[in-house]
N, C-alpha and C. Protein backbone atom coordinates (compact mmCIF):
# COMPACT_ATOMS: atom_id res chain seq x y z
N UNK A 1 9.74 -45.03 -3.67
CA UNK A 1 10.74 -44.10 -3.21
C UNK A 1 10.62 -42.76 -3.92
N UNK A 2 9.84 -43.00 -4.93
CA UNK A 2 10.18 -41.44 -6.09
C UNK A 2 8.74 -40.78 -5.48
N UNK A 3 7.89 -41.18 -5.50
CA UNK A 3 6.77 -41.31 -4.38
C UNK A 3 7.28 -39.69 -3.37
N UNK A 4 7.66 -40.46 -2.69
CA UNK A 4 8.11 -40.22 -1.17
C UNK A 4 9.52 -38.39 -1.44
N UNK A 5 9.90 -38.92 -2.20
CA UNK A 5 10.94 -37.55 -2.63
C UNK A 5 9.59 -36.30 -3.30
N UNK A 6 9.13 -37.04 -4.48
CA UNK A 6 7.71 -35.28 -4.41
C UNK A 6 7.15 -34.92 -3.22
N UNK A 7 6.46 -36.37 -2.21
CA UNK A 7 5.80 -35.56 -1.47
C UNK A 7 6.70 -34.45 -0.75
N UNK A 8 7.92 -35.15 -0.19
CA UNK A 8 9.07 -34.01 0.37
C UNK A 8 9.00 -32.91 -0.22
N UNK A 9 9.36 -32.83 -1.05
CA UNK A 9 9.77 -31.92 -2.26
C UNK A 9 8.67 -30.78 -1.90
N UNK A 10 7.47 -31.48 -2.65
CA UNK A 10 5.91 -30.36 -2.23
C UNK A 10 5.38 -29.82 -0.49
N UNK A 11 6.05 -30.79 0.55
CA UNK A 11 5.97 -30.42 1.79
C UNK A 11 7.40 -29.09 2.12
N UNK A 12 8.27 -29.22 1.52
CA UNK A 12 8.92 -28.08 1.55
C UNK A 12 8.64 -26.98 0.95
N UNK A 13 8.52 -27.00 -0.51
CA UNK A 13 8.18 -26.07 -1.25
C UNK A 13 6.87 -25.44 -0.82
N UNK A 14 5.84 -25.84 0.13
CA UNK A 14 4.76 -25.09 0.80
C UNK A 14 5.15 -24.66 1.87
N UNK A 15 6.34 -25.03 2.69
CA UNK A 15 6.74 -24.52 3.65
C UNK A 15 7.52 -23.38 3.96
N UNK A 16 8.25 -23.55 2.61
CA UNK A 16 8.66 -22.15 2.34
C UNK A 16 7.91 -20.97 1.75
N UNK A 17 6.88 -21.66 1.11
CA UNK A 17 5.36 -20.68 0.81
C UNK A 17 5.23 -19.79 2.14
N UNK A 18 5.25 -20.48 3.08
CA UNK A 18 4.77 -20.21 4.69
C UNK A 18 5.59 -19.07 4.82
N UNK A 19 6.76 -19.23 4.94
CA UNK A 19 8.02 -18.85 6.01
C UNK A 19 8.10 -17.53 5.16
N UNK A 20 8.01 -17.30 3.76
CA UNK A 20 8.18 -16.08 2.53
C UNK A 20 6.65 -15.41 2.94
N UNK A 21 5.68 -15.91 3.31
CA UNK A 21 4.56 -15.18 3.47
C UNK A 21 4.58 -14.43 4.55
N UNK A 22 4.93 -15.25 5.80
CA UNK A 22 5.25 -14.69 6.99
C UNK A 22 6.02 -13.54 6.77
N UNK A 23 7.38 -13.53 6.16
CA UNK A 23 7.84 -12.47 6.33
C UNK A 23 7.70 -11.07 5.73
N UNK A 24 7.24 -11.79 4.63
CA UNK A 24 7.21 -10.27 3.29
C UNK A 24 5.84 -10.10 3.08
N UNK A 25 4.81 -11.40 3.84
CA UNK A 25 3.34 -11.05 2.96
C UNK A 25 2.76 -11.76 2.38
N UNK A 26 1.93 -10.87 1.97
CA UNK A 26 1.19 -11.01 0.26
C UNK A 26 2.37 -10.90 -0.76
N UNK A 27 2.70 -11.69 -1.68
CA UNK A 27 3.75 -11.46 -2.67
C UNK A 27 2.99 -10.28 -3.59
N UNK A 28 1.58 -10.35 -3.69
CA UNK A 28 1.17 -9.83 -4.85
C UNK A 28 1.10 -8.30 -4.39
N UNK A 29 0.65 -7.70 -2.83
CA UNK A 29 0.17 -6.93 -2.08
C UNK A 29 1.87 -6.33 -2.18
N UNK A 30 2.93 -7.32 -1.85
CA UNK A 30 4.40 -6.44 -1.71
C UNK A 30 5.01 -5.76 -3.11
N UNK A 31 4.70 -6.75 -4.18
CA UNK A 31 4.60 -6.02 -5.66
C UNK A 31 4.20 -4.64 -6.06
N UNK A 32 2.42 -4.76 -5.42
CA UNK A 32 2.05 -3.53 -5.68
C UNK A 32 2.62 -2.25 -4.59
N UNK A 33 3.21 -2.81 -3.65
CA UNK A 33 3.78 -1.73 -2.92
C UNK A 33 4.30 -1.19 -3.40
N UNK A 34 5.32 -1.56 -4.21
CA UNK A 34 6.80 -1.32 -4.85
C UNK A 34 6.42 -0.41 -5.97
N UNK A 35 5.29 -1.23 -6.97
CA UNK A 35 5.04 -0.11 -8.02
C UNK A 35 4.41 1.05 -7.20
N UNK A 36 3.69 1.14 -6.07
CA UNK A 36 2.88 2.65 -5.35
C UNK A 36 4.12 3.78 -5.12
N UNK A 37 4.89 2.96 -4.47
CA UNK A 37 6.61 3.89 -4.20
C UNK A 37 7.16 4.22 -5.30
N UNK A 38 7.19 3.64 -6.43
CA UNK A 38 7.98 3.49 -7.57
C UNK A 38 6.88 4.95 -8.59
N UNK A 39 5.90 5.05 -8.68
CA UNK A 39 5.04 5.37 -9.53
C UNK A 39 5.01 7.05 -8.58
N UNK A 40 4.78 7.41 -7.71
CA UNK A 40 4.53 7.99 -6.89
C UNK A 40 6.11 8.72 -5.99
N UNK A 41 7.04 8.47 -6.46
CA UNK A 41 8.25 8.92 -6.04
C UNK A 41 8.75 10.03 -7.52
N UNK A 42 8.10 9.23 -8.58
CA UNK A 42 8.51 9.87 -9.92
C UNK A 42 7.78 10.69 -10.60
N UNK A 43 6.75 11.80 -9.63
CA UNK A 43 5.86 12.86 -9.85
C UNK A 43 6.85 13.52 -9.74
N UNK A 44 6.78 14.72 -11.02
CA UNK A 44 7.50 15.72 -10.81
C UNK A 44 6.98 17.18 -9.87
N UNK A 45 7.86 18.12 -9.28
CA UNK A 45 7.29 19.07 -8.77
C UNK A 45 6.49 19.95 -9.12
N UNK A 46 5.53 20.60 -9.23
CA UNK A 46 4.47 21.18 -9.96
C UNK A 46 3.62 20.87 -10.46
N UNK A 47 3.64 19.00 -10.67
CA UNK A 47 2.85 18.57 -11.19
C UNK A 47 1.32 18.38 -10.58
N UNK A 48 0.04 18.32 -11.37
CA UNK A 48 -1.00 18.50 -10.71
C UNK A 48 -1.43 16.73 -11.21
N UNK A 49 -1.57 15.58 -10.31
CA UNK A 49 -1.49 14.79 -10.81
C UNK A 49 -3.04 13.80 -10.15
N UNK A 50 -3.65 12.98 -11.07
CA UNK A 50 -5.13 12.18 -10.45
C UNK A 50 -4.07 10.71 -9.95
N UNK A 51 -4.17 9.93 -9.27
CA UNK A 51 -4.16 8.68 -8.43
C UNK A 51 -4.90 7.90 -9.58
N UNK A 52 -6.19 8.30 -9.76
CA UNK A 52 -6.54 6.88 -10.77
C UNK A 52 -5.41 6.60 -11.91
N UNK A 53 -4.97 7.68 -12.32
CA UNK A 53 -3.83 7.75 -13.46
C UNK A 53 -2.52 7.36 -13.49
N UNK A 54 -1.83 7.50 -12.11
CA UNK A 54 -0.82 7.00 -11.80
C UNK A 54 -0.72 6.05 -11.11
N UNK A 55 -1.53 5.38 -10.42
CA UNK A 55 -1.19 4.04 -10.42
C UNK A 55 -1.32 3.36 -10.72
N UNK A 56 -0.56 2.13 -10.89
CA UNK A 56 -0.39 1.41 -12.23
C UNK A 56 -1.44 -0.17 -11.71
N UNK A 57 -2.41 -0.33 -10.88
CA UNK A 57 -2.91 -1.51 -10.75
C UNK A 57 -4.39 -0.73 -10.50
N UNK A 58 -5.50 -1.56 -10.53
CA UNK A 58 -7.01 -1.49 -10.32
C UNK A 58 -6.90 -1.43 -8.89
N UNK A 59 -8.07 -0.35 -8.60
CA UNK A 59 -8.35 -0.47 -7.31
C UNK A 59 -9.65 0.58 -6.92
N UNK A 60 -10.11 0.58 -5.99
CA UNK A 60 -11.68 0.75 -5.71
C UNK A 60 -11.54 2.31 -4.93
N UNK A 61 -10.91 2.22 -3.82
CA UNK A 61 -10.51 2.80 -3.21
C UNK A 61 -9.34 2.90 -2.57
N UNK A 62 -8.53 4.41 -1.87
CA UNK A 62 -7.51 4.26 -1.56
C UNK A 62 -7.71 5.03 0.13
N UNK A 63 -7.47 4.59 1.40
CA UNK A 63 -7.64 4.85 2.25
C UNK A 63 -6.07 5.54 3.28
N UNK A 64 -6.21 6.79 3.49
CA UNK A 64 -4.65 7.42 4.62
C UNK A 64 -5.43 6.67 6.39
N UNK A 65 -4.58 6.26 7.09
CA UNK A 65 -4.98 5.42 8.13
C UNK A 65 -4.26 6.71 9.22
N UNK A 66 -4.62 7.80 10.40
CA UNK A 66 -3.76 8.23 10.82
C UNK A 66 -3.27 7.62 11.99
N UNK A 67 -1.95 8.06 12.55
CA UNK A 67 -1.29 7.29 13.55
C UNK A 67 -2.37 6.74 14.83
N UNK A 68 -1.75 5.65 15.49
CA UNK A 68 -1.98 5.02 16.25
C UNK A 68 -3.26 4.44 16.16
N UNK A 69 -3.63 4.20 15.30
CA UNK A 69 -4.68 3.34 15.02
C UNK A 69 -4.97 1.90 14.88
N UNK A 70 -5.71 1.26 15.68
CA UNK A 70 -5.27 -0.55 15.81
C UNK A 70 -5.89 -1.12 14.62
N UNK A 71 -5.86 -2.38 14.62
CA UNK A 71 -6.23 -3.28 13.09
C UNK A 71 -7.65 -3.22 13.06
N UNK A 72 -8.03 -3.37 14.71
CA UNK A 72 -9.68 -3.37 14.74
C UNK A 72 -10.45 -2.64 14.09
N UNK A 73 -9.91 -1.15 14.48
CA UNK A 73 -10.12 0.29 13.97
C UNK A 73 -9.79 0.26 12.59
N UNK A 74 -8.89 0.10 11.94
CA UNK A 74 -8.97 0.00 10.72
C UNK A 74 -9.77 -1.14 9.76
N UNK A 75 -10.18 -2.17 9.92
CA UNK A 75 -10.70 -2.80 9.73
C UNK A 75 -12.18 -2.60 9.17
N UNK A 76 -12.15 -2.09 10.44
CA UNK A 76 -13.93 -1.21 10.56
C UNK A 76 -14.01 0.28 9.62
N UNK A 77 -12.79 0.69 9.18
CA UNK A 77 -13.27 2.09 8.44
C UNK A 77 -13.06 1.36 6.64
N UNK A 78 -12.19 0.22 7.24
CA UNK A 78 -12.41 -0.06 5.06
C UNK A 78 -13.38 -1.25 5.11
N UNK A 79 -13.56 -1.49 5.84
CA UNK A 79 -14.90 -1.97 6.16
C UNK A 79 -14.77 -3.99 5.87
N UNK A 80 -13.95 -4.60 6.17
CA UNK A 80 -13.25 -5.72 6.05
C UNK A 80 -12.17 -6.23 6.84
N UNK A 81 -11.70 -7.06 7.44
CA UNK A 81 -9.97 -7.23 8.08
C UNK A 81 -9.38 -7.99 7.03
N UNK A 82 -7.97 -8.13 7.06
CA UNK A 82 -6.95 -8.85 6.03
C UNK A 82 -6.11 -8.66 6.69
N UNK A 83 -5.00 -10.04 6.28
CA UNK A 83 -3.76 -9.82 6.83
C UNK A 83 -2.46 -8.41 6.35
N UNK A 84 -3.39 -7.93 5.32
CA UNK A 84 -2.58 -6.55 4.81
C UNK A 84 -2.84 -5.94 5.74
N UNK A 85 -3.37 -5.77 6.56
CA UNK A 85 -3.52 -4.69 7.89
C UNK A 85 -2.55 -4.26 8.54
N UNK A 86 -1.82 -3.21 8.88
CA UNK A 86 -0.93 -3.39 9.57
C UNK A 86 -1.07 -1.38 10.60
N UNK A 87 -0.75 -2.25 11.95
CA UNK A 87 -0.76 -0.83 12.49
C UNK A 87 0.27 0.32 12.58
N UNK A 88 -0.50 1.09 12.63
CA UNK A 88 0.61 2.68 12.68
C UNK A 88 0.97 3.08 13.76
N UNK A 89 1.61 2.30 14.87
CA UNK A 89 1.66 2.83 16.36
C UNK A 89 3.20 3.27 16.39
N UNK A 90 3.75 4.31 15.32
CA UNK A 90 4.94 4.92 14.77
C UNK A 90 4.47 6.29 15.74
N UNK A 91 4.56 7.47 14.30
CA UNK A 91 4.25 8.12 14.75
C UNK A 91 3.44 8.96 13.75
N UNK A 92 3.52 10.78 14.07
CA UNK A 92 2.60 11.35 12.97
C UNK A 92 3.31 11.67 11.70
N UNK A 93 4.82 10.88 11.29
CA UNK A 93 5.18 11.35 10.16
C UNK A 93 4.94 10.25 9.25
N UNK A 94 4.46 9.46 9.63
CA UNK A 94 4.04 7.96 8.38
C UNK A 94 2.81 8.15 7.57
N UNK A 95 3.44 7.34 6.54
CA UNK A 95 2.65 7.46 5.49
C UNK A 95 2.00 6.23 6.06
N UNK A 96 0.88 6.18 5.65
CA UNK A 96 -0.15 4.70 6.21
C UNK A 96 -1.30 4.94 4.63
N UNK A 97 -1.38 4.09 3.88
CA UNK A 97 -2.25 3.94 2.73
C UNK A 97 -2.88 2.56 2.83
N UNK A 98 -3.90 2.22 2.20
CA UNK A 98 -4.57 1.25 1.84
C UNK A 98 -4.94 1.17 0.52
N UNK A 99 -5.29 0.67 -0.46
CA UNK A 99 -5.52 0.33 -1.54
C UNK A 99 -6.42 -0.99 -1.75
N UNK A 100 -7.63 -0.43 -1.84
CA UNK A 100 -9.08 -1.91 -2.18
C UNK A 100 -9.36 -1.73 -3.36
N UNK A 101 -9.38 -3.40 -3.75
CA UNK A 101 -10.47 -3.83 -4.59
C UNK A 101 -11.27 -4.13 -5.00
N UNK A 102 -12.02 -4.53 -4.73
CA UNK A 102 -13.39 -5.74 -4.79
C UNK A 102 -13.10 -6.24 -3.23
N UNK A 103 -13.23 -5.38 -2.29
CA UNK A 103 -12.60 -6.23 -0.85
C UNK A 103 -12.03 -6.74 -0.66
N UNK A 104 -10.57 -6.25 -1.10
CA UNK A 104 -9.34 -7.33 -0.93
C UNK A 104 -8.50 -5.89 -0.62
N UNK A 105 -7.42 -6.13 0.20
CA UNK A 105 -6.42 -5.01 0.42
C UNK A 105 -5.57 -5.41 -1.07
N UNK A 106 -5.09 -4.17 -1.62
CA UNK A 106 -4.16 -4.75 -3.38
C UNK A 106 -2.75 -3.83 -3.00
N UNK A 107 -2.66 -3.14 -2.25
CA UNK A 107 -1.47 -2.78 -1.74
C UNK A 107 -1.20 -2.09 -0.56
N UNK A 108 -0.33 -2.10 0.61
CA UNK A 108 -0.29 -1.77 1.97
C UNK A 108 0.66 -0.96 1.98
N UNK A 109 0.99 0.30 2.43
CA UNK A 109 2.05 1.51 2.54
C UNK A 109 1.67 1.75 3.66
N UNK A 110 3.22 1.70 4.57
CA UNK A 110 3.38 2.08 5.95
C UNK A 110 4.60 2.26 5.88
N UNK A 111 4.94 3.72 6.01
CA UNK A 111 6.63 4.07 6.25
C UNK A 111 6.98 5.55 6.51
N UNK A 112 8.22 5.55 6.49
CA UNK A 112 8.19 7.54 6.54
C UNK A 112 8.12 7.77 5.01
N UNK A 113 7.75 9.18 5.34
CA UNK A 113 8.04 9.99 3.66
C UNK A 113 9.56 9.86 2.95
N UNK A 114 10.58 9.75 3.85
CA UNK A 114 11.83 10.18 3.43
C UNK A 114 12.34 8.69 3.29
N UNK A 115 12.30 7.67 3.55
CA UNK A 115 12.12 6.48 3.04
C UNK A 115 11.86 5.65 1.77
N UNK A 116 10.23 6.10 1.54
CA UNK A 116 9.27 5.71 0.65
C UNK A 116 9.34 6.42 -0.52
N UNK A 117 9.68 7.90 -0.11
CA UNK A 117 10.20 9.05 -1.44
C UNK A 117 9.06 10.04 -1.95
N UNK A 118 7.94 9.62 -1.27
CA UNK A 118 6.93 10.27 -1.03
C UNK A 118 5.98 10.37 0.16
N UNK A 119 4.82 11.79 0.32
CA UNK A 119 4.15 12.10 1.22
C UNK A 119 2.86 12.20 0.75
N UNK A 120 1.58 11.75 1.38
CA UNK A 120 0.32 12.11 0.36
C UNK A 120 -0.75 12.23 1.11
N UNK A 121 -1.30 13.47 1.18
CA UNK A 121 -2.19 14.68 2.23
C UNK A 121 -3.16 14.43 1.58
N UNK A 122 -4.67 13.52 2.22
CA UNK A 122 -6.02 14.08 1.84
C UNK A 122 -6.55 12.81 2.48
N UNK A 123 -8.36 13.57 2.74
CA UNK A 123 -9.23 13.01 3.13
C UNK A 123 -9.14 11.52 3.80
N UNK A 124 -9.78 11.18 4.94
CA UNK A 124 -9.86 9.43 4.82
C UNK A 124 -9.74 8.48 3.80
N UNK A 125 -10.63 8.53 2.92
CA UNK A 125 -10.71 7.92 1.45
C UNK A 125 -10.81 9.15 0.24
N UNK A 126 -10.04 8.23 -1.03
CA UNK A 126 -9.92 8.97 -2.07
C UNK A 126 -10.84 7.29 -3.04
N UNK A 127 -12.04 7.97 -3.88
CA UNK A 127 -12.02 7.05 -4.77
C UNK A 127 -11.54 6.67 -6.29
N UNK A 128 -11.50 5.91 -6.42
CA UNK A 128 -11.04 5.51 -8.16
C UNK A 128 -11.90 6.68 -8.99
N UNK A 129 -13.12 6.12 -8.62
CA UNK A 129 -13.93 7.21 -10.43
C UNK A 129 -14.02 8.51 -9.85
N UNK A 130 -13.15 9.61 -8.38
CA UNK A 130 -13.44 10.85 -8.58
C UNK A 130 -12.17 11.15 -9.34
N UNK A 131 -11.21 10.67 -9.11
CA UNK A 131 -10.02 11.27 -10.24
C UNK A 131 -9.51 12.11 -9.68
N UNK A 132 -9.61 12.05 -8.59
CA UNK A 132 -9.07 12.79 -7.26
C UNK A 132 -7.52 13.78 -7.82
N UNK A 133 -7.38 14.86 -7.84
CA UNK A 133 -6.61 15.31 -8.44
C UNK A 133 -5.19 16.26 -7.28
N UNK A 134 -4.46 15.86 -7.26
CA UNK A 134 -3.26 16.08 -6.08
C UNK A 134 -2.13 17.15 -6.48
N UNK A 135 -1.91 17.92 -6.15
CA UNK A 135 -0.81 18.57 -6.38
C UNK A 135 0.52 18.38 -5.80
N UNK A 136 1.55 18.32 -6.20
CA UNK A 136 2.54 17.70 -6.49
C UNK A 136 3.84 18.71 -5.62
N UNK A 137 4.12 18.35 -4.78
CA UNK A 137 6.08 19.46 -4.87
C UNK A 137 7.09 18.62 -4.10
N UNK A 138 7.97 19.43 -4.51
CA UNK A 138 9.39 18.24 -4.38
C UNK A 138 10.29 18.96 -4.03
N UNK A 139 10.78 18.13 -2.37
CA UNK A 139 11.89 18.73 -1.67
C UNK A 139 12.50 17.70 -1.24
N UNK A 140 14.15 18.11 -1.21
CA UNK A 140 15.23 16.82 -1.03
C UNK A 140 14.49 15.40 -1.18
N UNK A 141 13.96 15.51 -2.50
CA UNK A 141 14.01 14.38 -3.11
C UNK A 141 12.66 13.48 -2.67
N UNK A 142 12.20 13.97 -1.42
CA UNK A 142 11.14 13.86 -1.48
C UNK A 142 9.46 14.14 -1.73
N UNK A 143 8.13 14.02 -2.70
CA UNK A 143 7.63 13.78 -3.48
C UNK A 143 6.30 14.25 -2.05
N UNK A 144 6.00 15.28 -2.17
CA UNK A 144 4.47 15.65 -1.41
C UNK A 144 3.34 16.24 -2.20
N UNK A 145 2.19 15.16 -2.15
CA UNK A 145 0.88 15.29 -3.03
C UNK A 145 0.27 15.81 -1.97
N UNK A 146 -0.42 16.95 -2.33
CA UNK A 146 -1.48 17.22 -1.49
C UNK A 146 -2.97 17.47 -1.90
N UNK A 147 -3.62 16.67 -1.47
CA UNK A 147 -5.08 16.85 -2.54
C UNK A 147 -5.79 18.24 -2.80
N UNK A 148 -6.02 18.34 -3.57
CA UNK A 148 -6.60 19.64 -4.18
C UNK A 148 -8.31 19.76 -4.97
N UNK A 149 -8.85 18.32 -4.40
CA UNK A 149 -10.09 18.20 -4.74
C UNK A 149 -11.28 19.23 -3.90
């Protein structure tokens, strides 16, 4: 009988693995979201600031996705699919980021600027070792980098 209560026990507790993945994700991918918003909302205005420096996790590359672009299509420009994929069929005021590692998506940003608390202007891809350097200004509270490489 004691048997029979773990397996329960472990058939739920994976099931709710399921049902928490489904909704929110990657736990680890929604984490690093939070620190990207969190790290990146708290640039001050004027500031001239590098991406490798402020964000607070490893990552290879960081990719802007622009609107209406399908998973296929994105897939093919970071050059991999994952369930971090997600499309931008919003509009042209979303932020859409990617964040790779070793071929793994490590954090997914899709939202408005005025939301998220920030805006961030440059190229398709930005990499880790250029040190990509962004300039910084701040209006009602919201946080616009614009690359300056």
């Amino acid at each position: 009988m004691r048997r029979k209560k773990a397996v329960v026990l472990v058939l739920a507790m994976l099931a709710l693995c399921a049902v928490g993945d489904a909704l929110v994700g990657n736990p680890a991918v929604a984490l690093r979201n939070g620190q990207v918003k969190a790290a990146l909302a708290a640039v001050e205005d004027g500031q001239t600031v590098a991406l490798n420096g402020a964000i607070p996790f490893a990552w290879d590359r960081v990719y802007t996705i622009d609107p209406y672009t399908s998973r296929e299509k994105i897939a093919e420009i970071i050059g991999f699919d994952s369930p971090a994929i997600k499309e931008n069929n919003f509009n042209e005021g979303m932020v859409h980021l990617l964040f790779v590692k070793d071929g793994k998506v490590t954090a997914s940003i899709l939202g408005h600027g005025e939301t998220l608390g920030f805006r961030i202007e440059f190229p398709t891809v930005v990499t880790f070792e250029e040190k990509a350097p962004f300039l910084a200004s701040k209006e009602d509270g919201v946080v616009t980098l614009t690359y300056a490489g």
